[in-house]
N, C-alpha and C. Protein backbone atom coordinates (compact mmCIF):
# COMPACT_ATOMS: atom_id res chain seq x y z
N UNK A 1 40.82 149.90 157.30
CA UNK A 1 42.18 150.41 157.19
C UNK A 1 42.99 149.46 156.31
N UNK A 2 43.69 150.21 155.64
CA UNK A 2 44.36 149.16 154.30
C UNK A 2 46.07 148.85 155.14
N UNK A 3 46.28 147.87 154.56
CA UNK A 3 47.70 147.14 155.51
C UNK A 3 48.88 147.53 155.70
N UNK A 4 49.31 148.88 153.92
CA UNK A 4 50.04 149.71 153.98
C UNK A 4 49.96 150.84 154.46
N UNK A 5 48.91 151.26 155.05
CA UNK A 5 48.50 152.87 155.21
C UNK A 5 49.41 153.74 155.31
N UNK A 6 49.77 154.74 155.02
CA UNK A 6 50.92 155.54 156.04
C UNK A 6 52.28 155.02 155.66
N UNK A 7 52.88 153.95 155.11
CA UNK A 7 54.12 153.66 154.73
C UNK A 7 54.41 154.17 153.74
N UNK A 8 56.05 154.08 153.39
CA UNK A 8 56.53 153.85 152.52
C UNK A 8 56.07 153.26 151.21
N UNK A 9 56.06 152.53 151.69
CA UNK A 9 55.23 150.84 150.37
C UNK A 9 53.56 151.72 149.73
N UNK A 10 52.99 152.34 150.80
CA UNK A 10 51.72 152.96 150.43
C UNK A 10 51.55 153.80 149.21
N UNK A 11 52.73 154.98 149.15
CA UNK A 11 52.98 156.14 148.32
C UNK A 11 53.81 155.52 146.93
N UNK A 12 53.38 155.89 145.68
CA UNK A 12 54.00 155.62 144.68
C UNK A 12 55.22 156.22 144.72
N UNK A 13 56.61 155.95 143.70
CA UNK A 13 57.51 155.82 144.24
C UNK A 13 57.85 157.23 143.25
N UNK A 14 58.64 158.06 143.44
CA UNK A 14 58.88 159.38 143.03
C UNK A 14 60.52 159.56 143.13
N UNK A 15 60.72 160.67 142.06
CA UNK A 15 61.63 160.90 141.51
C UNK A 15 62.80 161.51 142.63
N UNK A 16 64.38 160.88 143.06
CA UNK A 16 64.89 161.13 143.76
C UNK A 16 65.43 163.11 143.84
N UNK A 17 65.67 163.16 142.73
CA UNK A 17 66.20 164.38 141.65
C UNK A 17 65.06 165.57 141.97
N UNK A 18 64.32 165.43 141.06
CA UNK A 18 63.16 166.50 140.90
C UNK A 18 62.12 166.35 142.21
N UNK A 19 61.52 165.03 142.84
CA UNK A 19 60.64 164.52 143.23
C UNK A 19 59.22 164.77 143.03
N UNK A 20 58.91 164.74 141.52
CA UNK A 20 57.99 164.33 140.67
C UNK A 20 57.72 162.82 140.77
N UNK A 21 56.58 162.04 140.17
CA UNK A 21 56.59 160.60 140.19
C UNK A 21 56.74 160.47 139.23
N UNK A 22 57.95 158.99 139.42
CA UNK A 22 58.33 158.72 138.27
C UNK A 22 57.85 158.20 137.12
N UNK A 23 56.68 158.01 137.01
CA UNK A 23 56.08 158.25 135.68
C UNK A 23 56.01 159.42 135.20
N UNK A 24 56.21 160.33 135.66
CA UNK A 24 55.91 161.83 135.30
C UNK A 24 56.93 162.38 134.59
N UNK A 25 58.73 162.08 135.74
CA UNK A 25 59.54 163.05 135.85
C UNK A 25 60.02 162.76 134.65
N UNK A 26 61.06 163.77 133.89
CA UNK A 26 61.68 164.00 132.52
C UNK A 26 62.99 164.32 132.70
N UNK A 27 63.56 163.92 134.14
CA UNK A 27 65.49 163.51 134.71
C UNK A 27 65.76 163.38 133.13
N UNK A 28 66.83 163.62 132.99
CA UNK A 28 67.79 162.73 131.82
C UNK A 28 68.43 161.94 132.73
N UNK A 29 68.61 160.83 132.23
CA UNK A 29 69.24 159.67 132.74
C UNK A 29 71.02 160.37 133.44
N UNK A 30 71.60 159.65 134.30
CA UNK A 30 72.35 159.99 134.76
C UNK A 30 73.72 159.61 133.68
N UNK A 31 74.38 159.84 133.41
CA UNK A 31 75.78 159.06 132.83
C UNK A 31 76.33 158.53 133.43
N UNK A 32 76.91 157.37 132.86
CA UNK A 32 77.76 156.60 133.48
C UNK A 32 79.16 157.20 133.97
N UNK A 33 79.73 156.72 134.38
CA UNK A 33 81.25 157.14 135.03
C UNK A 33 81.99 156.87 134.37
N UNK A 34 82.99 157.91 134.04
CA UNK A 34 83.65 157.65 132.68
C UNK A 34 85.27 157.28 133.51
N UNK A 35 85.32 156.16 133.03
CA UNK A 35 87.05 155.02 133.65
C UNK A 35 88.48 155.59 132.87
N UNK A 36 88.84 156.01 133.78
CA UNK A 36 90.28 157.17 133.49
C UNK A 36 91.08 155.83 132.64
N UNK A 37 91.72 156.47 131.70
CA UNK A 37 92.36 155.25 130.56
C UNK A 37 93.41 155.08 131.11
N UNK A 38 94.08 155.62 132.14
CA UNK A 38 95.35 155.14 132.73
C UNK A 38 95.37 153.50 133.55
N UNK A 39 94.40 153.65 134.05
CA UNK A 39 93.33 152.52 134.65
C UNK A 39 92.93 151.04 133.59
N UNK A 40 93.34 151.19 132.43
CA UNK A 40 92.76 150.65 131.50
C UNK A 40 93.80 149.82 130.58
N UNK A 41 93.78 148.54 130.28
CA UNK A 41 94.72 147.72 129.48
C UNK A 41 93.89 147.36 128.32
N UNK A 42 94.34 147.80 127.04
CA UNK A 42 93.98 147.30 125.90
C UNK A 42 94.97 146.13 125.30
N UNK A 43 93.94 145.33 124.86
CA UNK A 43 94.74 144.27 124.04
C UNK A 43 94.65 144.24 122.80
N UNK A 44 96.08 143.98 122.04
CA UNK A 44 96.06 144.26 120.64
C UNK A 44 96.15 143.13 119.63
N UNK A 45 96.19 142.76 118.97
CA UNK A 45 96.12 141.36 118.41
C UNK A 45 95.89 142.09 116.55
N UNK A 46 96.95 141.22 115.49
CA UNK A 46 96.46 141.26 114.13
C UNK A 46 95.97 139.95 114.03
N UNK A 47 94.88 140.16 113.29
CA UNK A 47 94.19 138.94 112.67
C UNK A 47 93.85 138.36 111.32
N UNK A 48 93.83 137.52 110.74
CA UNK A 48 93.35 137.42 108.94
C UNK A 48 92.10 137.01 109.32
N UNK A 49 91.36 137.42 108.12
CA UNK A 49 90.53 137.51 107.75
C UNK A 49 89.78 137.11 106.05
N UNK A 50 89.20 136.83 105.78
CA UNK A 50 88.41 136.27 104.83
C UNK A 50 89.65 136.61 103.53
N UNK A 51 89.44 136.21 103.16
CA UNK A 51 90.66 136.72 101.08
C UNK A 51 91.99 136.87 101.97
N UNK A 52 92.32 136.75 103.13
CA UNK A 52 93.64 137.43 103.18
C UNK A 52 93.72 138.50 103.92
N UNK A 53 92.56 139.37 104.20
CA UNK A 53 93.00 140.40 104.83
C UNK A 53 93.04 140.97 106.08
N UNK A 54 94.12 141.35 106.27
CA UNK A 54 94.24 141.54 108.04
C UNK A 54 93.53 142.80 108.43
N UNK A 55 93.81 142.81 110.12
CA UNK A 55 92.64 143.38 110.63
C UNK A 55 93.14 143.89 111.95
N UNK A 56 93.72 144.86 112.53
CA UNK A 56 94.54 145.10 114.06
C UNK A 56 93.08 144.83 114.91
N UNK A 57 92.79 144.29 115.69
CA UNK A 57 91.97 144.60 117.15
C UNK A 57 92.13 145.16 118.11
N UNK A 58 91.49 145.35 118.68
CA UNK A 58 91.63 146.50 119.80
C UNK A 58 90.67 145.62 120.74
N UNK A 59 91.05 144.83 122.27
CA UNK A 59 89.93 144.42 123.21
C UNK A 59 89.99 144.63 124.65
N UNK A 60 89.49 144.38 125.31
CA UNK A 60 89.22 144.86 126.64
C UNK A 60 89.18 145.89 127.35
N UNK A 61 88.74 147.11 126.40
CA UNK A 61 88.35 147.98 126.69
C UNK A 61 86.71 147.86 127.14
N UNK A 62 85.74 148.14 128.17
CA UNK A 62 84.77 147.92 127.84
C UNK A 62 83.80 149.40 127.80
N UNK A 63 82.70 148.61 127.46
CA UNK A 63 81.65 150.28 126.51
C UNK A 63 81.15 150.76 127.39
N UNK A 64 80.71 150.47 128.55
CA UNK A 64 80.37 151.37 129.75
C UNK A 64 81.36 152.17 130.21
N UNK A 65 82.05 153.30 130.44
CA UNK A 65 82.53 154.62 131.08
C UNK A 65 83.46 154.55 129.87
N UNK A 66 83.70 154.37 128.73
CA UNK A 66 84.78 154.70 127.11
C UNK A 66 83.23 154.92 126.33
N UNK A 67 83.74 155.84 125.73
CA UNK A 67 83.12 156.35 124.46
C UNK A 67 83.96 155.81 123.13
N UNK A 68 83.18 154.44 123.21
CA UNK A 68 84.30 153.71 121.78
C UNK A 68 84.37 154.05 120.25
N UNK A 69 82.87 154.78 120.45
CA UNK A 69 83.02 155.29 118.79
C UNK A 69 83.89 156.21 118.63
N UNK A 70 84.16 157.12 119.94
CA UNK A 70 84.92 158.50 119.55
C UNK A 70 86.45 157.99 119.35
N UNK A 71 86.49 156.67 119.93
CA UNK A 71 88.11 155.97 120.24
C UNK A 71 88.40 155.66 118.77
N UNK A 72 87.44 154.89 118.35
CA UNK A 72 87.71 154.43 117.33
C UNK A 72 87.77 155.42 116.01
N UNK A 73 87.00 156.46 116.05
CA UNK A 73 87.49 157.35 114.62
C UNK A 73 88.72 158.17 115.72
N UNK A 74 89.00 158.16 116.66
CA UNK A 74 90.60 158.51 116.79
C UNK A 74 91.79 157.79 116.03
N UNK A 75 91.30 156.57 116.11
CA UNK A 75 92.28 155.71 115.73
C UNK A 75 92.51 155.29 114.11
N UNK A 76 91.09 155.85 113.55
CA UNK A 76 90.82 155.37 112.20
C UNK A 76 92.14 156.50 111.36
N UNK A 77 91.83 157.91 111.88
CA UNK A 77 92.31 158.78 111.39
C UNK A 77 94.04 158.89 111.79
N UNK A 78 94.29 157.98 112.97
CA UNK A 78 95.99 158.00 113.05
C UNK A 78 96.04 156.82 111.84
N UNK A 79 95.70 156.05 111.60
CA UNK A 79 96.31 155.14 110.94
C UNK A 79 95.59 155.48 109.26
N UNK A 80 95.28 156.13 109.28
CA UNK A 80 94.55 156.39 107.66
C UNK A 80 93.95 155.17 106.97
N UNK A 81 93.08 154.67 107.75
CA UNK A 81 92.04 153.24 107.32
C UNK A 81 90.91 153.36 108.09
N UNK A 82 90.16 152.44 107.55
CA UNK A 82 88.67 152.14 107.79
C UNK A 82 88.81 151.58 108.89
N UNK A 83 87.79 151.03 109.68
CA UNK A 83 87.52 149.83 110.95
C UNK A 83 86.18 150.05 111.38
N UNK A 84 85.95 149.73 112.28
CA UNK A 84 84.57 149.26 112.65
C UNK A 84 84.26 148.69 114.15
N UNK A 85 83.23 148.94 114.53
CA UNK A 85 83.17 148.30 116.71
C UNK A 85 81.98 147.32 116.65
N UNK A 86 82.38 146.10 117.11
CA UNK A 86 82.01 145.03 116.61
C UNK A 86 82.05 144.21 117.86
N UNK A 87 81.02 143.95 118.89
CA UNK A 87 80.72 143.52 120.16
C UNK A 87 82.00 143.84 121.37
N UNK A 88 81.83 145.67 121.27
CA UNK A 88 83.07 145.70 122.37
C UNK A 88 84.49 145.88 121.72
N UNK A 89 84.90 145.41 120.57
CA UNK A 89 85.99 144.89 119.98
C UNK A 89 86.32 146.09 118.48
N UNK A 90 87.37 146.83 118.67
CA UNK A 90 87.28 147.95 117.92
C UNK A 90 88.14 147.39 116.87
N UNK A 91 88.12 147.32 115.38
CA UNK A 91 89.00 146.42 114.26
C UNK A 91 89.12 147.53 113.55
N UNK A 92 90.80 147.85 112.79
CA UNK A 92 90.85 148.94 111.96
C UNK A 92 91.39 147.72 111.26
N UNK A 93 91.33 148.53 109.77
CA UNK A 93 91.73 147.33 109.01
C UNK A 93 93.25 147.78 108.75
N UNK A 94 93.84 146.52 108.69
CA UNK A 94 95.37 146.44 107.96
C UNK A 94 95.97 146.28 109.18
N UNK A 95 97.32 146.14 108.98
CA UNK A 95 97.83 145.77 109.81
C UNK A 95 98.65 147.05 110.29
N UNK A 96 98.17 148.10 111.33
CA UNK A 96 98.06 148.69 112.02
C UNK A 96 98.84 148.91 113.30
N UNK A 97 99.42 147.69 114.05
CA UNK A 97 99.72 147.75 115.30
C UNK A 97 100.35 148.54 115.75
N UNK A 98 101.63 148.84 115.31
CA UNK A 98 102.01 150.19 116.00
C UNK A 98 101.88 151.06 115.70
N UNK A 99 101.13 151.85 114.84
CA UNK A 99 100.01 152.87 115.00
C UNK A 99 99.61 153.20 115.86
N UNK A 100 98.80 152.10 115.95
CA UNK A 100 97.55 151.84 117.39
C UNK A 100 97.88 151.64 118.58
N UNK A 101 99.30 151.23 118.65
CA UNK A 101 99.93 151.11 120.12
C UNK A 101 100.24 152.86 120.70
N UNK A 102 100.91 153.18 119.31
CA UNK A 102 101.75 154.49 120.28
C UNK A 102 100.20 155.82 119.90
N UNK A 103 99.14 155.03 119.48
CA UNK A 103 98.18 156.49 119.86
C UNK A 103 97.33 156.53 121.21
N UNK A 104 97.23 154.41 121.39
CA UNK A 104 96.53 154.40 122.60
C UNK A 104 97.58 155.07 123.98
N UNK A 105 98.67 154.53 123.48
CA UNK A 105 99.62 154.94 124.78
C UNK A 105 99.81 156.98 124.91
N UNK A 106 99.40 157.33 123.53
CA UNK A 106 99.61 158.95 123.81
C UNK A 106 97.94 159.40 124.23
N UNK A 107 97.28 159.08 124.30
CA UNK A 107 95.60 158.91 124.80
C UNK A 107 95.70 158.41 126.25
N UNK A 108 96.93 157.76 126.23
CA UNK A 108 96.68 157.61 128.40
C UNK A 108 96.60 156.10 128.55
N UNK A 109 96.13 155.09 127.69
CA UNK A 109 95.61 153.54 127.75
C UNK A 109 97.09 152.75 127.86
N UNK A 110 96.94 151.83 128.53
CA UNK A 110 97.90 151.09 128.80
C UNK A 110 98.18 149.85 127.59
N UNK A 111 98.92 149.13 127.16
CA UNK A 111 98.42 148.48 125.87
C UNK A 111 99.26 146.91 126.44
N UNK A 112 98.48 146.06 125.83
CA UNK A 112 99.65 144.80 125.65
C UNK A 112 99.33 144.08 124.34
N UNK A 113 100.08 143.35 124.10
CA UNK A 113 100.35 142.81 122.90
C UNK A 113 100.45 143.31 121.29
């Protein structure tokens, strides 16, 4: 008689969802929980940058429950410039800030600086 017989621990471990084993099952992953922006303080900051050129930031938003790419071509297109998401940290270029203040605040996000 083997030491697990009959347990838990014995049976490979199977899919909560389908209950296929999970090597098998083809779940799509669950999504994360998406964090209501009212809930949420962005920090804004202009910065220079290399030749001179400034740069608005956008931080503490984080990338688990925000969809930052979609944030960020929101924001590209209020302010009519380029930017880019860059560890967490969303940068449109130019100097931007209140742009970016009164679109995060009409989007629901709380803002400081």
């Amino acid at each position: 008689m083997r030491l697990f017989a009959g347990t838990e621990f014995d049976r490979p471990p199977t899919c909560e969802r389908c209950g296929e084993l999970e090597e098998v099952c083809n779940c799509p992953p669950e999504p994360a929980a998406k964090l209501e922006p009212g809930k949420q303080t962005a920090r804004l900051a202009v910065e220079k940058r290399k030749k001179g050129k400034t740069v608005t930031v956008v931080r503490g938003l984080p990338a688990e429950g925000n969809d930052l790419p979609e944030l960020l071509t929101k924001l590209k297109s209020a302010c009519g410039a380029g930017g880019t998401l860059k560890d967490e940290e969303l940068e449109i270029q130019g100097n931007n800030l209140d742009r970016v203040r009164t679109e995060l605040t009409k989007l629901g996000y709380r803002t400081k600086g």
